[in-house]
PDB file of N, CA and C in Angstrom:
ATOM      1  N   UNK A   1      55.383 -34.539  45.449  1.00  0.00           N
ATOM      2  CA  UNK A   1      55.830 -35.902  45.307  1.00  0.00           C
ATOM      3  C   UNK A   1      54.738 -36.706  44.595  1.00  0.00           C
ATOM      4  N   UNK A   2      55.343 -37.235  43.331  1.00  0.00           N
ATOM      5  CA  UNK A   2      54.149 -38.486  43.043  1.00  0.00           C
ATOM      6  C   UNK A   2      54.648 -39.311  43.254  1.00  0.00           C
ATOM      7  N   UNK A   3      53.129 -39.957  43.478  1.00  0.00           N
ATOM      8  CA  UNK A   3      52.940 -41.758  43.349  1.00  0.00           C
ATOM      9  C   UNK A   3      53.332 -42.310  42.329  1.00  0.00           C
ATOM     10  N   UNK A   4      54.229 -43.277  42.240  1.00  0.00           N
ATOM     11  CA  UNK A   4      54.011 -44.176  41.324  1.00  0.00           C
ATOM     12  C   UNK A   4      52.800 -45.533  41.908  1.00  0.00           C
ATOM     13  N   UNK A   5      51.880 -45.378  40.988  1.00  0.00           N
ATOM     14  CA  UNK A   5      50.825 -45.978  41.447  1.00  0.00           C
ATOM     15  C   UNK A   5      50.929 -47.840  40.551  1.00  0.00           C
ATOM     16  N   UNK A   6      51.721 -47.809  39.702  1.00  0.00           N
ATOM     17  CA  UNK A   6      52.110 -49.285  39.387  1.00  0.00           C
ATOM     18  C   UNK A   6      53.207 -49.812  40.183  1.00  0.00           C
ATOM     19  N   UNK A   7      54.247 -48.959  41.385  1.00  0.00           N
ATOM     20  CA  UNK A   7      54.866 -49.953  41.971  1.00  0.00           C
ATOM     21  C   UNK A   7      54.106 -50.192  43.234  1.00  0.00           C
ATOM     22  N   UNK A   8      53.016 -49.298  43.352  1.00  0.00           N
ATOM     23  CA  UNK A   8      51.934 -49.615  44.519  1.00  0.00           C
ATOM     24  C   UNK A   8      51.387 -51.054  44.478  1.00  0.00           C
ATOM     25  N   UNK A   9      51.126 -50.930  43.044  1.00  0.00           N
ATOM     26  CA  UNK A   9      50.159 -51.942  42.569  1.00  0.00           C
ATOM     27  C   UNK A   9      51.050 -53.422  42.871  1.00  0.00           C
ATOM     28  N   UNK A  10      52.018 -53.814  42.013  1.00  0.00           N
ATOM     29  CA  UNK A  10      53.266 -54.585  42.289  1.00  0.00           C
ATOM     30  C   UNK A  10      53.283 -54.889  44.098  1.00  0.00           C
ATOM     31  N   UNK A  11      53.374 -53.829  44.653  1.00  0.00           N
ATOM     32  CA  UNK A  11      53.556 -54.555  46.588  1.00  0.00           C
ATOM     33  C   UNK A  11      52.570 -54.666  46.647  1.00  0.00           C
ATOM     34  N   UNK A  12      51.094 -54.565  46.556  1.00  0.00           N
ATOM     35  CA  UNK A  12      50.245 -54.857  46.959  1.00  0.00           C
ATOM     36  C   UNK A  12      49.543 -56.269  46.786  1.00  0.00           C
ATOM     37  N   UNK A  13      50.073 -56.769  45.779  1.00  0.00           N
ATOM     38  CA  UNK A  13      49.787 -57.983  44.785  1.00  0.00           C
ATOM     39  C   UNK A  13      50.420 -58.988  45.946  1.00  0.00           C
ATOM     40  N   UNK A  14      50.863 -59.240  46.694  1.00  0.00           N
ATOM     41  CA  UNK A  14      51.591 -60.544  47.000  1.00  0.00           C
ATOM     42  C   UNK A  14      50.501 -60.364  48.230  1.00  0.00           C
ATOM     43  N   UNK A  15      50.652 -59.623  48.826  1.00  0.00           N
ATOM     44  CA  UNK A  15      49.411 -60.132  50.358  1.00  0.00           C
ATOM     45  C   UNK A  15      47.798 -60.085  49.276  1.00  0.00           C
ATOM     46  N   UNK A  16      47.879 -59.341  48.543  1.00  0.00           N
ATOM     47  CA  UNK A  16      46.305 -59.637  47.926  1.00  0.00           C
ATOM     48  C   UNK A  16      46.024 -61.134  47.792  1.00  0.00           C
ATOM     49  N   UNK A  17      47.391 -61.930  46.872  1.00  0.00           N
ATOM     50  CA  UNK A  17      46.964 -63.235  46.639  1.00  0.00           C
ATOM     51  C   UNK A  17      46.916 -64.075  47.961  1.00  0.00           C
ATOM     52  N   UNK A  18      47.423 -63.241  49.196  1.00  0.00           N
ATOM     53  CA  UNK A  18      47.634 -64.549  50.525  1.00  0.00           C
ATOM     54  C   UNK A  18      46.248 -64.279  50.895  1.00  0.00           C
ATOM     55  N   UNK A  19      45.721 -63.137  51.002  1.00  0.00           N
ATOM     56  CA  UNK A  19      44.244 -63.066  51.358  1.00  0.00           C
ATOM     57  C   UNK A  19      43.439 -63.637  50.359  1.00  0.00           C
ATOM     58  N   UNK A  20      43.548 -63.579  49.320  1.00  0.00           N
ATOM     59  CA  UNK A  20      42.446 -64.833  48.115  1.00  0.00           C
ATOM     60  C   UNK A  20      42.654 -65.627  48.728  1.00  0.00           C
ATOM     61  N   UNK A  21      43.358 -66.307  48.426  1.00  0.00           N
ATOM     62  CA  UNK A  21      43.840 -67.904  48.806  1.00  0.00           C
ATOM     63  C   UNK A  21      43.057 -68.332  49.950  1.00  0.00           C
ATOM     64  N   UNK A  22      43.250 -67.746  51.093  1.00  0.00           N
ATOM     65  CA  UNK A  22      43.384 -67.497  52.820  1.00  0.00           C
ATOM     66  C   UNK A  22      41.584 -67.959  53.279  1.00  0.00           C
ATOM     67  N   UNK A  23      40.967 -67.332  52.329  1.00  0.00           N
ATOM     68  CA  UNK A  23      39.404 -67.106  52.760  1.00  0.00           C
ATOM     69  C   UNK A  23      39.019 -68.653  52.246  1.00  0.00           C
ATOM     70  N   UNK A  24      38.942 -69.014  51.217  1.00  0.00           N
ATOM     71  CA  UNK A  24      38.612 -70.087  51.001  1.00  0.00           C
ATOM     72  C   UNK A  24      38.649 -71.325  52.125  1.00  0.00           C
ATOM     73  N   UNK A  25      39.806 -71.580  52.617  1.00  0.00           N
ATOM     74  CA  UNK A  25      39.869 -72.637  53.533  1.00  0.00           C
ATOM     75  C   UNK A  25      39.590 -72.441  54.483  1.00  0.00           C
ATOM     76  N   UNK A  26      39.642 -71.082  55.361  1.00  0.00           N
ATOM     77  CA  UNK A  26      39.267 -70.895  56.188  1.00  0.00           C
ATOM     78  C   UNK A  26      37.633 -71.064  56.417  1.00  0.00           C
ATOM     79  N   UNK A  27      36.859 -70.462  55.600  1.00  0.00           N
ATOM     80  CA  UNK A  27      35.261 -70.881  55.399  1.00  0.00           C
ATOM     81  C   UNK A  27      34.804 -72.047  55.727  1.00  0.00           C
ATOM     82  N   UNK A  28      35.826 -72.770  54.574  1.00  0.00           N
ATOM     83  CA  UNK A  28      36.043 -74.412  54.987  1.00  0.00           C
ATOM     84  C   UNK A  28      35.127 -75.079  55.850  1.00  0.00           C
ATOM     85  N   UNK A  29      36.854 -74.728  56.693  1.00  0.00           N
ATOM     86  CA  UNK A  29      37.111 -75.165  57.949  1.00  0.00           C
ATOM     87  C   UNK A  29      35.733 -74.447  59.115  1.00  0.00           C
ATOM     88  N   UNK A  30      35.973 -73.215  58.699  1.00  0.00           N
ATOM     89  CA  UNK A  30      34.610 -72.654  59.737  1.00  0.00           C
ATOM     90  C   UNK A  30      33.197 -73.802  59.945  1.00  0.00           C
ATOM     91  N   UNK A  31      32.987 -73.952  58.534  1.00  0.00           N
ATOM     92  CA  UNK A  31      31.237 -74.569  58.033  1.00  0.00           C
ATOM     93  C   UNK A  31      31.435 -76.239  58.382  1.00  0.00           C
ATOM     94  N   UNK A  32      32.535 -76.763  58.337  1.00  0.00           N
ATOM     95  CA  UNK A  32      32.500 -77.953  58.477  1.00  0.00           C
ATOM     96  C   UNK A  32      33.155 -78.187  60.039  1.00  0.00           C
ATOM     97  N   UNK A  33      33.628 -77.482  60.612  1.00  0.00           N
ATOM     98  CA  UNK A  33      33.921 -77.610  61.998  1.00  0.00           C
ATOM     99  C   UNK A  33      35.241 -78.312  62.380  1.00  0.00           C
ATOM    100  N   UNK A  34      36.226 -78.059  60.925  1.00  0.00           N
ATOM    101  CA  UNK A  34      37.397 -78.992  61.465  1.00  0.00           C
ATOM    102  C   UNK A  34      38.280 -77.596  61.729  1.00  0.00           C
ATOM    103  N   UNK A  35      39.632 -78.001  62.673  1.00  0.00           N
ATOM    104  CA  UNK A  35      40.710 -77.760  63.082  1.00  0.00           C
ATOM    105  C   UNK A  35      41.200 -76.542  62.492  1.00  0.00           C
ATOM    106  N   UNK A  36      41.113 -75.486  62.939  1.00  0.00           N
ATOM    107  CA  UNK A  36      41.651 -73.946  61.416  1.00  0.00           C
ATOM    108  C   UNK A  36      43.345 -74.338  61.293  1.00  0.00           C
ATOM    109  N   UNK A  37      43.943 -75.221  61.375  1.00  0.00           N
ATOM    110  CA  UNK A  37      45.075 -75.698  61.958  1.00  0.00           C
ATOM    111  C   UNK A  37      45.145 -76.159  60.477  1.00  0.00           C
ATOM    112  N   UNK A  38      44.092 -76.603  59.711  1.00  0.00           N
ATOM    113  CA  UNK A  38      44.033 -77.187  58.287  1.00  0.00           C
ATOM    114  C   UNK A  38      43.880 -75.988  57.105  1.00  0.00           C
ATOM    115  N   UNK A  39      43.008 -75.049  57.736  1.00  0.00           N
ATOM    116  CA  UNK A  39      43.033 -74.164  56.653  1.00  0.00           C
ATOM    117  C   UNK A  39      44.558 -73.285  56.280  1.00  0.00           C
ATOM    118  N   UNK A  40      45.697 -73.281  57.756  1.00  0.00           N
ATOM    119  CA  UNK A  40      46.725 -72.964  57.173  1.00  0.00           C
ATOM    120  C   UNK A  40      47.189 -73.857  56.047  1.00  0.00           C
ATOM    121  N   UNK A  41      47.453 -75.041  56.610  1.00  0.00           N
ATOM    122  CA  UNK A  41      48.021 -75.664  55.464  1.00  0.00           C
ATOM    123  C   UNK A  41      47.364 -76.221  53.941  1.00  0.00           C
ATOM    124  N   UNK A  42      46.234 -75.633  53.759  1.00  0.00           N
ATOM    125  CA  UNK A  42      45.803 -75.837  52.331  1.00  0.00           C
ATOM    126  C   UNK A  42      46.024 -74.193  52.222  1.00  0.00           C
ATOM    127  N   UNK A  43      45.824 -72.907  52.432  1.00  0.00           N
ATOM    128  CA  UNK A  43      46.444 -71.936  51.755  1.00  0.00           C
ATOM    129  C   UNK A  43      48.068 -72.358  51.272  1.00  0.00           C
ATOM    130  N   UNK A  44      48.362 -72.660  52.443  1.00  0.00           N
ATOM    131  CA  UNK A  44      50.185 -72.987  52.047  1.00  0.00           C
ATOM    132  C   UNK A  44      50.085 -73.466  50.366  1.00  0.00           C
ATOM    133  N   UNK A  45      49.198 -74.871  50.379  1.00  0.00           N
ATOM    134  CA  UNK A  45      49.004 -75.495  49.012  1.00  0.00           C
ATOM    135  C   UNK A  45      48.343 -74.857  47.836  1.00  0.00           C
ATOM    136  N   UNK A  46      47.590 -73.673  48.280  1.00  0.00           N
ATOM    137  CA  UNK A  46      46.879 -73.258  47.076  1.00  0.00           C
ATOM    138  C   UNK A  46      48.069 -72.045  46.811  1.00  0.00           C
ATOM    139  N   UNK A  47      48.759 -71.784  47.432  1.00  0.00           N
ATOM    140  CA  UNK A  47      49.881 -70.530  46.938  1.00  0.00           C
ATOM    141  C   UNK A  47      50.926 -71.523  46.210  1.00  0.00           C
ATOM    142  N   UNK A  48      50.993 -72.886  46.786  1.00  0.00           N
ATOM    143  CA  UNK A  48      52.203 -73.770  46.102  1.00  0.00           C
ATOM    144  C   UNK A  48      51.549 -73.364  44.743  1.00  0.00           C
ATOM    145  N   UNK A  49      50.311 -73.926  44.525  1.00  0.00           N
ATOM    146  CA  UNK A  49      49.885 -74.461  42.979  1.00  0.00           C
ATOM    147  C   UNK A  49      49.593 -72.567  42.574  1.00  0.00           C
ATOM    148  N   UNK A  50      49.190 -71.795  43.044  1.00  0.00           N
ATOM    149  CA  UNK A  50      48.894 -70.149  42.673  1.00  0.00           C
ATOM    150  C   UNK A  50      50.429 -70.071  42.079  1.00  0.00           C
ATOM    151  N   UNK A  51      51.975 -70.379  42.705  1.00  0.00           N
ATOM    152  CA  UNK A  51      52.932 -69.859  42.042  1.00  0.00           C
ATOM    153  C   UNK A  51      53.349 -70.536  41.108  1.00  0.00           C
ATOM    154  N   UNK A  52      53.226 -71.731  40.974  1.00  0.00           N
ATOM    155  CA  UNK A  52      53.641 -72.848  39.638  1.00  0.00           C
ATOM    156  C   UNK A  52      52.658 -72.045  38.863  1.00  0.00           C
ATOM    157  N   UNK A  53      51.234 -72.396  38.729  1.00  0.00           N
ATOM    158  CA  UNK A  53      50.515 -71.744  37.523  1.00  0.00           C
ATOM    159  C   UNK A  53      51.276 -70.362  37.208  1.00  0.00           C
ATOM    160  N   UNK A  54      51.281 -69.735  38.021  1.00  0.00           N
ATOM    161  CA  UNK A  54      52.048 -67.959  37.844  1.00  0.00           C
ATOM    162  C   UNK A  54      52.958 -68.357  36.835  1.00  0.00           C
ATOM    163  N   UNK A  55      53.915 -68.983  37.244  1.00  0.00           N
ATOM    164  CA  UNK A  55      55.372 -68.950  36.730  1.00  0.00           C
ATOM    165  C   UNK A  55      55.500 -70.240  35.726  1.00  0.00           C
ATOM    166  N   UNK A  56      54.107 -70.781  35.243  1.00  0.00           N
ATOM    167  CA  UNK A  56      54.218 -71.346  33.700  1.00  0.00           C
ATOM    168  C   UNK A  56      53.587 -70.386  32.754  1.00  0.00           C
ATOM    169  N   UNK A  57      52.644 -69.491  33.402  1.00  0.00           N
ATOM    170  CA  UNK A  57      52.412 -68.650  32.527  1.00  0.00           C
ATOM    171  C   UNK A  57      53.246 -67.258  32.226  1.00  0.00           C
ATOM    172  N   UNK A  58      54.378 -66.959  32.925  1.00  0.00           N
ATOM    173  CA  UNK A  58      55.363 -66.078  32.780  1.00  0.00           C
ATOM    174  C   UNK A  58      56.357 -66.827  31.608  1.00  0.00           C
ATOM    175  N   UNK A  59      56.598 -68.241  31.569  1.00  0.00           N
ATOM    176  CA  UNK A  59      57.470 -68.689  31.077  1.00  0.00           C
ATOM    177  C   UNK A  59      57.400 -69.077  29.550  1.00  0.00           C
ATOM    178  N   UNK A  60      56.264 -69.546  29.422  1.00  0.00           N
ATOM    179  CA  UNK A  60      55.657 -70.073  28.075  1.00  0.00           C
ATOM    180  C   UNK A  60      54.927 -68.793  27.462  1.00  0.00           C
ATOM    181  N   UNK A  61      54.999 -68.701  26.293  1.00  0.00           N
ATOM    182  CA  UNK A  61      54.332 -67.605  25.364  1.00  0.00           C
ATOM    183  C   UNK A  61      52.877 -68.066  25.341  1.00  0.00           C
ATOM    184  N   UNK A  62      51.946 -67.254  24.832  1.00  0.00           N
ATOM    185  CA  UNK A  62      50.324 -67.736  25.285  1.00  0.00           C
ATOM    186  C   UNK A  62      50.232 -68.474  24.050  1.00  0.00           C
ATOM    187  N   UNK A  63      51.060 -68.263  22.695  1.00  0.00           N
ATOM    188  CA  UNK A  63      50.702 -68.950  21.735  1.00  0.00           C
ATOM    189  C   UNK A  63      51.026 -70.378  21.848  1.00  0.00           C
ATOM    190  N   UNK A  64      51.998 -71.024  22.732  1.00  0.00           N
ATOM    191  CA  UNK A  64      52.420 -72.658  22.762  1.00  0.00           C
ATOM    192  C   UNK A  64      51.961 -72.883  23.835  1.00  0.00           C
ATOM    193  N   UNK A  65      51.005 -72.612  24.601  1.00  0.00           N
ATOM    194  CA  UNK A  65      50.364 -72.994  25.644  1.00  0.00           C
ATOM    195  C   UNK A  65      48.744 -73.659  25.284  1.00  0.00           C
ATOM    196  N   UNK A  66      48.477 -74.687  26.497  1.00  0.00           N
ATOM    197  CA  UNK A  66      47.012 -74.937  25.651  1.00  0.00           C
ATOM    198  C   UNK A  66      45.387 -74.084  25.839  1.00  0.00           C
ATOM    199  N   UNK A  67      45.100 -74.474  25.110  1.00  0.00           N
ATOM    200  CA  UNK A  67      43.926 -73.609  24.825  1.00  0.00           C
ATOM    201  C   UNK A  67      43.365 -73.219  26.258  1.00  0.00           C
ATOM    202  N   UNK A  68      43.115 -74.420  27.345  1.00  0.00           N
ATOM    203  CA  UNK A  68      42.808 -73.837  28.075  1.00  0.00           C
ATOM    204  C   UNK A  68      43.636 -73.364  29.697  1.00  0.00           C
ATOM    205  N   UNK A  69      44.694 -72.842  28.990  1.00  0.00           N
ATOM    206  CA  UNK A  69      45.580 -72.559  30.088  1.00  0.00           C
ATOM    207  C   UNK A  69      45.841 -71.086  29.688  1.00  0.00           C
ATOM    208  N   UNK A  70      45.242 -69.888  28.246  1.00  0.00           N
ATOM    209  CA  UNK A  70      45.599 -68.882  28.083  1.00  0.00           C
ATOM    210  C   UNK A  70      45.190 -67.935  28.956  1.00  0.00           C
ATOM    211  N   UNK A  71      44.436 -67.928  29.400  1.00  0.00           N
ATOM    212  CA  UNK A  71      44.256 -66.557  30.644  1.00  0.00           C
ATOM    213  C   UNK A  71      44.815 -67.254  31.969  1.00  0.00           C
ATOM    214  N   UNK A  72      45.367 -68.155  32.221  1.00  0.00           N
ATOM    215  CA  UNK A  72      45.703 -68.387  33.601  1.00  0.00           C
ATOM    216  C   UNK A  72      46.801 -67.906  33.682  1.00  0.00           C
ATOM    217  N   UNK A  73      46.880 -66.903  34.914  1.00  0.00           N
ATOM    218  CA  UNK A  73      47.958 -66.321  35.192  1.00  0.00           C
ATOM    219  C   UNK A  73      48.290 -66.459  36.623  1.00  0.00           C
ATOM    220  N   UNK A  74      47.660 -68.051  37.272  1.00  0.00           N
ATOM    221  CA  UNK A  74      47.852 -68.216  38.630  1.00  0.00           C
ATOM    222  C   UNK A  74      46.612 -68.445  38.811  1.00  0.00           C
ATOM    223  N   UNK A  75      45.928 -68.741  40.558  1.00  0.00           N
ATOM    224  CA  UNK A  75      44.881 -69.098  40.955  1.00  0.00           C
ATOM    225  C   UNK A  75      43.908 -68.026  40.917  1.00  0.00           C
ATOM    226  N   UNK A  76      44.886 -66.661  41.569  1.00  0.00           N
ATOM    227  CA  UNK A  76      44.078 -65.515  41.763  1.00  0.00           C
ATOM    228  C   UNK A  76      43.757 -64.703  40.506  1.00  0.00           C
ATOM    229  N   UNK A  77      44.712 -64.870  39.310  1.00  0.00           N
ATOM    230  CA  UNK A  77      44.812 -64.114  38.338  1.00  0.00           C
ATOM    231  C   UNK A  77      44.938 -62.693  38.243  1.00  0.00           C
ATOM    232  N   UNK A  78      45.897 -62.586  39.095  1.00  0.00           N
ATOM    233  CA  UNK A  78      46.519 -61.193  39.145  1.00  0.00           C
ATOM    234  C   UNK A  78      47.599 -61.411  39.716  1.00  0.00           C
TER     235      UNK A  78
END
């Protein structure tokens, strides 16, 4: 039996970006001593803005996009 090792890649991609996202606020919240009650809801917000960026750069060709929006392919960039 083989792997297909690109539809591995594909499921693996959606919890990869919840764990990017995830660490950031949580740190946060650790170092500054507020509520981890907050770091859920700014991941929530950084996946809002991670899937808009995603899905302007799926939509628009890299050539009518601006200069500095060509490698963004989301927050995590993958």
């Amino acid at each position: 039996m083989k792997i297909e090792w690109n539809l591995v890649w594909e499921a693996v991609k959606e919890p990869l970006r919840l764990i990017v996202l995830a660490i950031i606020p949580f740190i946060v919240t650790s170092i500054a001593g507020i509520d981890a009650q907050w770091a859920i809801y700014a991941t929530l917000v950084l996946r809002m803005i991670d899937s808009y960026l995603h899905q302007i750069a799926k939509e628009e060709p890299a050539k009518s996009r601006n200069e500095g929006l060509l490698g963004i392919r989301g927050l995590t960039g993958f």
